[in-house]
C-alpha atoms as a PDB file:
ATOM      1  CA  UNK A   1      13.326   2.316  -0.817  1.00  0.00           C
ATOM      2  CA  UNK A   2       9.852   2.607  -2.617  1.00  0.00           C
ATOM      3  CA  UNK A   3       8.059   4.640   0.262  1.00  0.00           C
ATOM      4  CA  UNK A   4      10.731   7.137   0.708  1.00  0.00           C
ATOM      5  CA  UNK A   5      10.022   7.297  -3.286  1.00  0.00           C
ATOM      6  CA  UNK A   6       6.667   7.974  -2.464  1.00  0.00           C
ATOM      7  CA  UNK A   7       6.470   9.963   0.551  1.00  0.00           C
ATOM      8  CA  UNK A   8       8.371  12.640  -1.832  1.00  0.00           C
ATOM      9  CA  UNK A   9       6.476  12.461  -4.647  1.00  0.00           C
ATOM     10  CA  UNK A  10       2.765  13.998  -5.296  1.00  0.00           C
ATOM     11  CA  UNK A  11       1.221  10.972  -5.724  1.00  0.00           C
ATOM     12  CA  UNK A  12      -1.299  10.282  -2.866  1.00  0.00           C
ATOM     13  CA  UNK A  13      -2.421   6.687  -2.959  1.00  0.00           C
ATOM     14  CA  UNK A  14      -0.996   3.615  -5.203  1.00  0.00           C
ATOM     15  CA  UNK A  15      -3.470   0.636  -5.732  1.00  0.00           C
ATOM     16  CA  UNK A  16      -2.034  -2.393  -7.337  1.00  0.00           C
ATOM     17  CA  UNK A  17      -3.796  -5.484  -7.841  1.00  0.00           C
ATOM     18  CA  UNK A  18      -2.209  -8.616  -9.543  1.00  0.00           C
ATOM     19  CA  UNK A  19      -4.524 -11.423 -10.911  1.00  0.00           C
ATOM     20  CA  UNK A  20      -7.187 -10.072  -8.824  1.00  0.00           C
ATOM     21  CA  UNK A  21      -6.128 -11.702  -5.889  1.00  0.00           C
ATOM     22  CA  UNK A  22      -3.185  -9.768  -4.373  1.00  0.00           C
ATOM     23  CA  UNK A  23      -3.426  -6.394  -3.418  1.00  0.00           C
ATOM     24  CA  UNK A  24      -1.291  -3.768  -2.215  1.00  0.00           C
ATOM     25  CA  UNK A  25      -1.764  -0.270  -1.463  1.00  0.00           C
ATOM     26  CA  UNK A  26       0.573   3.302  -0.452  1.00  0.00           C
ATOM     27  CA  UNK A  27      -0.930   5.900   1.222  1.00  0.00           C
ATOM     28  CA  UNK A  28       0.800   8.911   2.450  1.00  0.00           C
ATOM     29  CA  UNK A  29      -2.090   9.793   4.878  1.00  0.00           C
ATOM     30  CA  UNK A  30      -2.134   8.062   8.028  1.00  0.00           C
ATOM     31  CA  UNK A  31      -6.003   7.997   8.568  1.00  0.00           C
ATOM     32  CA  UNK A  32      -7.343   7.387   5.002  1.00  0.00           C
ATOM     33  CA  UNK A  33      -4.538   4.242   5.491  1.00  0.00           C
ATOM     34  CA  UNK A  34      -5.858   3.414   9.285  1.00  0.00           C
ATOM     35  CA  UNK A  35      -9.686   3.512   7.801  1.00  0.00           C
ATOM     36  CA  UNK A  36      -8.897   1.086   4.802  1.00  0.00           C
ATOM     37  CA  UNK A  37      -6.985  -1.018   7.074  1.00  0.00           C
ATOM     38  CA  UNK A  38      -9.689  -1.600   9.516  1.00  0.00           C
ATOM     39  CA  UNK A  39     -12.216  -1.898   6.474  1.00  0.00           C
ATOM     40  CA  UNK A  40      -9.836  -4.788   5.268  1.00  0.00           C
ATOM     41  CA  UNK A  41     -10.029  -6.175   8.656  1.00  0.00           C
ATOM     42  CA  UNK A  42     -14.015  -5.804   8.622  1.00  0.00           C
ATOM     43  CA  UNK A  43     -14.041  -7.714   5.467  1.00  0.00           C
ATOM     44  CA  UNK A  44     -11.823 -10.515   6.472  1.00  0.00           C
ATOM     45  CA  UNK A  45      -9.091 -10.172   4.113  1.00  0.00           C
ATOM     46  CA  UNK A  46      -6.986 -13.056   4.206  1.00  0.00           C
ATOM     47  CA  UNK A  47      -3.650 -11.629   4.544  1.00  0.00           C
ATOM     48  CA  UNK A  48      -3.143  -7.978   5.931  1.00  0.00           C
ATOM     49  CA  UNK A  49       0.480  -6.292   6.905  1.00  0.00           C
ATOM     50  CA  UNK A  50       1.378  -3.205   6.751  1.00  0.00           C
ATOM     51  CA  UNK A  51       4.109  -2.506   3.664  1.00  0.00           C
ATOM     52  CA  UNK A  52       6.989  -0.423   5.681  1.00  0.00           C
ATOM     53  CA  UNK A  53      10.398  -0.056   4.336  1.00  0.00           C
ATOM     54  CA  UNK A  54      11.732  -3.108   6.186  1.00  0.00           C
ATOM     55  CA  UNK A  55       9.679  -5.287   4.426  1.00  0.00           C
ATOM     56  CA  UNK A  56       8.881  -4.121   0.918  1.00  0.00           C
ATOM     57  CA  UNK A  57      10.393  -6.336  -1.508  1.00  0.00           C
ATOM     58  CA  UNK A  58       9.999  -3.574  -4.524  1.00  0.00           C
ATOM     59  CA  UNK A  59      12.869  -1.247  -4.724  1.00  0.00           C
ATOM     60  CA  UNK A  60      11.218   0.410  -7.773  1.00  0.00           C
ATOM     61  CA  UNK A  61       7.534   0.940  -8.503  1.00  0.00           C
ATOM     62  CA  UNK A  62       6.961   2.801 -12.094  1.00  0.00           C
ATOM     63  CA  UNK A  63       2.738   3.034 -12.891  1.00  0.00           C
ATOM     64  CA  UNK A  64       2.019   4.373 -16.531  1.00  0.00           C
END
């Protein structure tokens, strides 16, 4: 699954947005991820889940 993928790799943080509406973002560390989720929440983002390996639909991420 995609955050295994990540959670082994050096990247730190992956921000993709798609037609400037939907969002997503990995992040390996726990508190930058806790602090931009409760800054989403402070914002009232419309739609906020956590991405976990049960329910990320990308098997594959690839960023060039």
């Amino acid at each position: 699954m995609i955050n295994t993928k990540i959670i082994n790799s050096d990247c730190e943080l992956i921000l993709l947005i798609v037609d400037s509406s939907y969002t997503s973002i990995y992040c390996k560390d726990v508190e930058t991820l806790n602090q931009l989720h409760t800054n989403a929440k402070m914002v009232n983002v419309d739609s906020l889940a956590y991405i976990t390996d049960d329910n990320d639909f990308r098997k594959t991420l690839k960023v060039r």
